[in-house]
Protein backbone atom coordinates (compact mmCIF):
# COMPACT_ATOMS: atom_id res chain seq x y z
CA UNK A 1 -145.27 -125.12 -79.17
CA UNK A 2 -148.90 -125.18 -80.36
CA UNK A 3 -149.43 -121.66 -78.79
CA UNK A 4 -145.90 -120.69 -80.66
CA UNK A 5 -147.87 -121.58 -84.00
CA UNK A 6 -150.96 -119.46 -83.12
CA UNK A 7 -148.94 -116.23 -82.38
CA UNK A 8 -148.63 -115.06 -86.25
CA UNK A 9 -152.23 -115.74 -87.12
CA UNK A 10 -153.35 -113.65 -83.81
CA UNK A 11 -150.47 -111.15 -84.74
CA UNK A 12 -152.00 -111.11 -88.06
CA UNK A 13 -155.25 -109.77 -87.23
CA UNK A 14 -154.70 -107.91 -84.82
CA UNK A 15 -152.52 -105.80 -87.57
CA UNK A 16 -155.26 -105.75 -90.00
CA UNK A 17 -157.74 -104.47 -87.12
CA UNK A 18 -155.32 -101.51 -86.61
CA UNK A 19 -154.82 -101.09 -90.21
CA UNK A 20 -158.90 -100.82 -90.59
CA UNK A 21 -159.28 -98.26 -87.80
CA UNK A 22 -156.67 -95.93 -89.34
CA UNK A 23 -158.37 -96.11 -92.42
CA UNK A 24 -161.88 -95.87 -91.25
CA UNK A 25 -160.14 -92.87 -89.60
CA UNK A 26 -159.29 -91.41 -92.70
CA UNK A 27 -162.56 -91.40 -93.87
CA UNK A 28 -163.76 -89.16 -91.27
CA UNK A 29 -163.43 -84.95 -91.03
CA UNK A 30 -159.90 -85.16 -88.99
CA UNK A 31 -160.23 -81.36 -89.02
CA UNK A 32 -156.87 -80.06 -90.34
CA UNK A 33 -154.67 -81.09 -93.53
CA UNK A 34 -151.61 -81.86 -91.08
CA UNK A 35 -154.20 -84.57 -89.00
CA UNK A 36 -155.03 -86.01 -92.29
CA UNK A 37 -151.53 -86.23 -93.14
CA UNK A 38 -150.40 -87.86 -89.98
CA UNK A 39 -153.16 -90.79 -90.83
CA UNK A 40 -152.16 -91.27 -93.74
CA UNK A 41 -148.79 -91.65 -93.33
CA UNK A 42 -149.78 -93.97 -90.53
CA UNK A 43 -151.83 -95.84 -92.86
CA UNK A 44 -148.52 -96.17 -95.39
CA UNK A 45 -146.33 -97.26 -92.88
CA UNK A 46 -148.98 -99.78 -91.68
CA UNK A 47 -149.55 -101.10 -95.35
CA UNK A 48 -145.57 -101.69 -95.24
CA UNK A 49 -145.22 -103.07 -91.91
CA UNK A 50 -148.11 -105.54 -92.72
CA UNK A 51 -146.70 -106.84 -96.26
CA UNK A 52 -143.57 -107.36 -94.20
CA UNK A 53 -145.32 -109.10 -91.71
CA UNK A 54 -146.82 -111.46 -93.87
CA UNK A 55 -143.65 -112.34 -96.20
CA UNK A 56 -141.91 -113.46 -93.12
CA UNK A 57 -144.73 -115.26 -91.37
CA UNK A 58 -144.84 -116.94 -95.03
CA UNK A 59 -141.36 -117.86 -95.39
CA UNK A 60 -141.67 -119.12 -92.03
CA UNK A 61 -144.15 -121.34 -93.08
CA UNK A 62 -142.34 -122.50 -95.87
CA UNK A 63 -139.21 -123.21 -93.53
CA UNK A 64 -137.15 -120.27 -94.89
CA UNK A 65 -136.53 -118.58 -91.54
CA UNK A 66 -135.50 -121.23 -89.00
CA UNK A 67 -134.72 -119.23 -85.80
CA UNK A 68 -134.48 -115.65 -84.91
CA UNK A 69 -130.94 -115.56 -85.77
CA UNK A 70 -131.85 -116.08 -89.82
CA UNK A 71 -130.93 -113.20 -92.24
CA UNK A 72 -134.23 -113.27 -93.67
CA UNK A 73 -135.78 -112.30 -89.84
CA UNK A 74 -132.89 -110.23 -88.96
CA UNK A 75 -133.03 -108.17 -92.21
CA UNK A 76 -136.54 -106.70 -90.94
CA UNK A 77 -135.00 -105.58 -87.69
CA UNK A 78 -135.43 -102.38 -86.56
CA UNK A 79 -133.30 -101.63 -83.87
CA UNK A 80 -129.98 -100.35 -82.91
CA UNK A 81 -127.53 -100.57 -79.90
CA UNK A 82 -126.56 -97.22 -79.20
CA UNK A 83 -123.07 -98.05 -76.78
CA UNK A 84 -122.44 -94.90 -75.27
CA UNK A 85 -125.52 -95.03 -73.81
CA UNK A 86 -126.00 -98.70 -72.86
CA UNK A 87 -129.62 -98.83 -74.97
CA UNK A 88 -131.27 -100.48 -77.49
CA UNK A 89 -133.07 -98.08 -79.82
């Protein structure tokens, strides 16, 4: 369980280390306008992902989100079952 607890802080920065490469990325000649727009874009999604990330991991904290069958986690979910083809997407 104690290893359970230590997932979101590791989770954590290891998003912020991502987020800081893409940006240090940024700041370098990425040689055509679409590059730069792909990294930034990245970065935007990134910024999103992580403020999500972090207002879950809080309301877990604050014993808001219980299990992963809450609304609160579920409502961040990403993914659909597609049935004709038998995958998640």
């Amino acid at each position: 369980k104690e290893k359970d607890k230590a997932v979101m802080g590791a989770a954590g920065k290891k998003f912020t280390g991502m987020l800081q490469d893409l940006v240090a990325s940024c700041l370098t000649d990425l040689k055509t306008k679409t590059n730069r727009t792909k990294f930034e874009t990245l970065v935007t999604i990134h910024v999103h992902q992580k403020d999500i990330f972090y207002e879950i991991w809080k309301k877990v904290r604050e014993h808001k989100v219980r299990d992963e069958n809450d609304f609160e986690w579920l409502k961040q979910t990403r993914f659909f079952w597609k049935t004709e083809s038998d995958h998640s997407i």
